[in-house]
N, C-alpha and C. Protein backbone atom coordinates (compact mmCIF):
# COMPACT_ATOMS: atom_id res chain seq x y z
N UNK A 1 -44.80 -43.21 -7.20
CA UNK A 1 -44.70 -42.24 -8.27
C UNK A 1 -46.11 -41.84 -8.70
N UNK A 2 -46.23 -40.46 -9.31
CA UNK A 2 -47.89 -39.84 -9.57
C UNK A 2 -47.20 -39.71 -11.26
N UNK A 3 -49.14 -39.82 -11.92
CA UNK A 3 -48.31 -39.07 -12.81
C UNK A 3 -49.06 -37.98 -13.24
N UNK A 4 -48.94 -36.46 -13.69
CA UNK A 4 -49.26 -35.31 -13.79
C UNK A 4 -49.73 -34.76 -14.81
N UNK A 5 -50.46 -34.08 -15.41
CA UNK A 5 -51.05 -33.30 -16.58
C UNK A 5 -51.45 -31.93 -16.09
N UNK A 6 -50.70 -30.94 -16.36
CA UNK A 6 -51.15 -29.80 -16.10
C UNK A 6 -51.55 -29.21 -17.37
N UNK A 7 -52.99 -28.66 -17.36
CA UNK A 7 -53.48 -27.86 -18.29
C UNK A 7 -52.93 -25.79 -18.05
N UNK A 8 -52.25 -25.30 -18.99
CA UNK A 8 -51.41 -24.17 -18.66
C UNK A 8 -52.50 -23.33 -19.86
N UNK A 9 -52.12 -22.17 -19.36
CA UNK A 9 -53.17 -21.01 -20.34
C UNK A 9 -51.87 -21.37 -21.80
N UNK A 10 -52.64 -20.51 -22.77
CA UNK A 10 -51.91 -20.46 -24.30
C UNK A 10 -50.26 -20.36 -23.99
N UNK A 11 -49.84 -21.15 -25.02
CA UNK A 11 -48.38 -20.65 -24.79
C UNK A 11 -47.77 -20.38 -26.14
N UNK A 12 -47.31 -19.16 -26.39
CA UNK A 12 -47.21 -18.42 -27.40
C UNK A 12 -46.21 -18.80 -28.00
N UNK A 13 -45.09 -18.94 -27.26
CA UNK A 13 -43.40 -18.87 -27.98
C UNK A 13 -42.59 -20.26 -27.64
N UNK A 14 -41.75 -20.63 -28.50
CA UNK A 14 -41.46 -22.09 -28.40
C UNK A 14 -40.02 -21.39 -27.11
N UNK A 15 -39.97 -19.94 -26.68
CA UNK A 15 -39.23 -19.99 -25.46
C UNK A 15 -40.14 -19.98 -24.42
N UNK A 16 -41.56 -20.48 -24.17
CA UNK A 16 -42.43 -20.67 -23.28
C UNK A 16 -42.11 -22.15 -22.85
N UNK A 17 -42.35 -22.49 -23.93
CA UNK A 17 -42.02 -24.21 -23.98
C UNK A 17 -40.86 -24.30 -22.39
N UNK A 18 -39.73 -24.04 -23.11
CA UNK A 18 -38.50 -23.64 -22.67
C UNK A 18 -38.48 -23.73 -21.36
N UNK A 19 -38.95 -22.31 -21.16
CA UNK A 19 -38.70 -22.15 -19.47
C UNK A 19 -39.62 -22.94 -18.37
N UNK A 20 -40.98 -23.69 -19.61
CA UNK A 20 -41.38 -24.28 -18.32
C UNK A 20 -40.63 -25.50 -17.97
N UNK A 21 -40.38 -26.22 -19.48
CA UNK A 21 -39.56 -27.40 -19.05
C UNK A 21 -38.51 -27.18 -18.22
N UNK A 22 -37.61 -26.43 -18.40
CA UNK A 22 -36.04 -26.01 -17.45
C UNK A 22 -36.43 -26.18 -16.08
N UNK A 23 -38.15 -25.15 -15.80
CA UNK A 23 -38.24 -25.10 -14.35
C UNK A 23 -39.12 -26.34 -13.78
N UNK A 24 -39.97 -26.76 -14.83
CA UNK A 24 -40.36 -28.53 -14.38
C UNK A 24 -39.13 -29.91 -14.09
N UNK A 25 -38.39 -29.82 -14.39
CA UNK A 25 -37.23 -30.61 -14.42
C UNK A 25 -36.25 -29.98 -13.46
N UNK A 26 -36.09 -28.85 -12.84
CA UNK A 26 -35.04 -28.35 -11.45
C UNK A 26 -35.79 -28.76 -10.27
N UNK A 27 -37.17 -29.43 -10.34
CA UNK A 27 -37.65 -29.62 -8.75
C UNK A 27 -37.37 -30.46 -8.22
N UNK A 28 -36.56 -31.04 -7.26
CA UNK A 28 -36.12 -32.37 -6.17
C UNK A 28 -37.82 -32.71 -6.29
N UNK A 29 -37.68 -34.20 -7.00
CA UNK A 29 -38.85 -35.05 -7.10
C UNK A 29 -39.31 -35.26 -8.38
N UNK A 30 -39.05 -34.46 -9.20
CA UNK A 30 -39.79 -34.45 -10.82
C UNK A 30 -38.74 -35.54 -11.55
N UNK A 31 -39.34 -36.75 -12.03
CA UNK A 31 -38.60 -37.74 -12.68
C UNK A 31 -38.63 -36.47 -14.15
N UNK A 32 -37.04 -36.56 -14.38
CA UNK A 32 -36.65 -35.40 -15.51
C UNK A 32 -37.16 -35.70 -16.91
N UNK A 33 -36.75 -37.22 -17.11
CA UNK A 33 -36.60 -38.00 -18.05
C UNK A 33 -38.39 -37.84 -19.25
N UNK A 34 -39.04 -37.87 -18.25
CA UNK A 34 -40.51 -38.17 -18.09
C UNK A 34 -41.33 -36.30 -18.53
N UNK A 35 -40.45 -35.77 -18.26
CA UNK A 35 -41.23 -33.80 -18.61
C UNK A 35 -41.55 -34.00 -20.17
N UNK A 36 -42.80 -33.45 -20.53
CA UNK A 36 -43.24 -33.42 -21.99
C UNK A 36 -43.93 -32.33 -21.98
N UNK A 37 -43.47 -30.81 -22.15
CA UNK A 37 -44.07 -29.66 -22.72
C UNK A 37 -44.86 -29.68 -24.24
N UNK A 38 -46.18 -29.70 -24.10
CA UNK A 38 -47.06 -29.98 -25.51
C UNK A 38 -47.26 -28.45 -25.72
N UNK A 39 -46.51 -27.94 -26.47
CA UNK A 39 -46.70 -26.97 -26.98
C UNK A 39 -48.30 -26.49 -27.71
N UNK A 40 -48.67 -27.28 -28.73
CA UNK A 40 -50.17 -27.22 -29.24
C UNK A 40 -51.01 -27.05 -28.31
N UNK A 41 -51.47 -27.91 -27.31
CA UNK A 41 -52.24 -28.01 -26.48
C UNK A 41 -52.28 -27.79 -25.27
N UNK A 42 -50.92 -27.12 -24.99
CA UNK A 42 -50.46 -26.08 -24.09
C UNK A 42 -51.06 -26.75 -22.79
N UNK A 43 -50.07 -27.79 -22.92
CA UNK A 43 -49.68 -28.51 -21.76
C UNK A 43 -48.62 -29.31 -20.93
N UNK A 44 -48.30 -29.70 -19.71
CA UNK A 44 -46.88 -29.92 -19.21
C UNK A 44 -47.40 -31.25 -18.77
N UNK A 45 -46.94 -32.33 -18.81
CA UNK A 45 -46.76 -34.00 -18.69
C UNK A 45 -45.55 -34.49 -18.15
N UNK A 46 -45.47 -35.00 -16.72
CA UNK A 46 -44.66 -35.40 -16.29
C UNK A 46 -45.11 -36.73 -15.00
N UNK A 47 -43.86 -36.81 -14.53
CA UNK A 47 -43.86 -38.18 -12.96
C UNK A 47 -43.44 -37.57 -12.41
N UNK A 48 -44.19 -37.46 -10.84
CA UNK A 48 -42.91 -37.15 -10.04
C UNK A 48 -43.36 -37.83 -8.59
N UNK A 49 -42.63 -37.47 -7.11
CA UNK A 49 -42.59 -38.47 -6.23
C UNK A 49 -43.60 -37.43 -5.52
N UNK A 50 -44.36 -37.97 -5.09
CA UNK A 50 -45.37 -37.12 -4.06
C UNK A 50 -45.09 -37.25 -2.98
N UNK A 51 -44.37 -37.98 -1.99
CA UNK A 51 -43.20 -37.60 -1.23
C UNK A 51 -42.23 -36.49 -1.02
N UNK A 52 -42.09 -36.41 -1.89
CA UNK A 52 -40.51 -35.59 -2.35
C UNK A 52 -41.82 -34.17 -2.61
N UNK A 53 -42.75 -33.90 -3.21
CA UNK A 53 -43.09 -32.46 -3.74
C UNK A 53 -44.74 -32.64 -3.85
N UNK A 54 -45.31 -31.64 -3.83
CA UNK A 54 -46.60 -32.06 -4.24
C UNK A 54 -47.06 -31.21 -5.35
N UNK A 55 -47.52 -31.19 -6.26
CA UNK A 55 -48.58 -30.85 -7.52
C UNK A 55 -48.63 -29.78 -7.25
N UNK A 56 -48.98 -28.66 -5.70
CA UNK A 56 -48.78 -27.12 -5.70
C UNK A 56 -47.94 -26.55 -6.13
N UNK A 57 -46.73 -27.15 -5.77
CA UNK A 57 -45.24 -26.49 -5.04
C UNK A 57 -44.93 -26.70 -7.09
N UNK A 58 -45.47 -27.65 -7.68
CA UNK A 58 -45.16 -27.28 -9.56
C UNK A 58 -45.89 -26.37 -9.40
N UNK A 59 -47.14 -26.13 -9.75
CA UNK A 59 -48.12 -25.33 -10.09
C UNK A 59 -47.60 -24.00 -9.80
N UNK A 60 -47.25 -23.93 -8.52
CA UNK A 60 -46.22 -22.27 -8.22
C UNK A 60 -45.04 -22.27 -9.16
N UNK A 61 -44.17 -23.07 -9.65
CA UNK A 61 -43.26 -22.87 -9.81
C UNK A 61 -43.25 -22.61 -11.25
N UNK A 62 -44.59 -22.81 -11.94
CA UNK A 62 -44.73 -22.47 -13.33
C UNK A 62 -45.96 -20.54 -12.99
N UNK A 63 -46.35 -20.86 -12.33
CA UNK A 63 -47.36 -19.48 -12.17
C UNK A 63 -46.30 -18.12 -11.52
N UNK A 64 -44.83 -18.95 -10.80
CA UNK A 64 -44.21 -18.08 -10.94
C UNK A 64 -43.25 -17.07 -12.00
N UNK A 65 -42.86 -17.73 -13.20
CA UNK A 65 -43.03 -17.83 -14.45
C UNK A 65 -43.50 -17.01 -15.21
N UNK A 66 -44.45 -16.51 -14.56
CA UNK A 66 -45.81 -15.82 -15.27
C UNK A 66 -47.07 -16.49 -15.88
N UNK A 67 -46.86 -17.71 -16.01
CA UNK A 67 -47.50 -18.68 -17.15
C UNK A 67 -49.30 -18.95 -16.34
N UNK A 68 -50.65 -19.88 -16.57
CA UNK A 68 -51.17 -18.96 -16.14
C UNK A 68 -51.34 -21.10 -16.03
N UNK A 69 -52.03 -21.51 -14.97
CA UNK A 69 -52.22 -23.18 -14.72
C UNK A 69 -53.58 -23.19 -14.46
N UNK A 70 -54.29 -23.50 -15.50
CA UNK A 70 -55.67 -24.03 -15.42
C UNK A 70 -56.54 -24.63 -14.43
N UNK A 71 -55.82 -25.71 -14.98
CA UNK A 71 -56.25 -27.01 -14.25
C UNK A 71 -54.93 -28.43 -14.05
N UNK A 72 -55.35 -29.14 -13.07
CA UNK A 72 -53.94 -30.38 -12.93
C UNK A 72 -54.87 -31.52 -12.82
N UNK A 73 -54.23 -32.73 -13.44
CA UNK A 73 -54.41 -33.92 -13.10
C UNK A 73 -53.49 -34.61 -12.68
N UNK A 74 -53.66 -35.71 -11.30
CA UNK A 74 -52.48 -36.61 -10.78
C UNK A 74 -53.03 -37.80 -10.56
N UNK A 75 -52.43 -38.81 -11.13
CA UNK A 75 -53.35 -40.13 -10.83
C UNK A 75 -51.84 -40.70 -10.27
N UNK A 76 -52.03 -42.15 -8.79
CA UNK A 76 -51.45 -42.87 -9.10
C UNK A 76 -50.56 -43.87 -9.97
N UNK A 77 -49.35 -44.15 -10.30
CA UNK A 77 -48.95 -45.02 -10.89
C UNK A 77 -47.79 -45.95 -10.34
């Protein structure tokens, strides 16, 4: 298991929040339980299996979205 910090551009509306969590939590591999959309600091916190998905294949799936992904962190755990 990794675990993830994506830094995301501003996020304006608590339906930003929303759709990223919905679409962080539909990916085969993202432990669901574990998604934490920080609204303030406009950022997405999660686990997932680096097996199963890698850190891009999120990163697209929120930039598809529209939303805008900074920067990512993945450390072992």
């Amino acid at each position: 298991m990794h675990k993830a910090t994506i830094q995301l551009g501003t996020l304006t509306c608590p339906s930003c929040l929303q759709k990223i969590d919905n679409a962080v939590k539909s990916l085969e591999g993202v432990d669901k339980e574990s998604v934490n959309v920080l609204f303030n600091s406009s950022k997405v916190k999660f686990n997932f299996d680096a097996e199963k998905l890698s850190i891009e294949k999120i990163e697209n799936a929120i930039i598809a979205l529209g939303y805008e992904v900074k920067k990512s962190q993945v450390r072992k755990i």
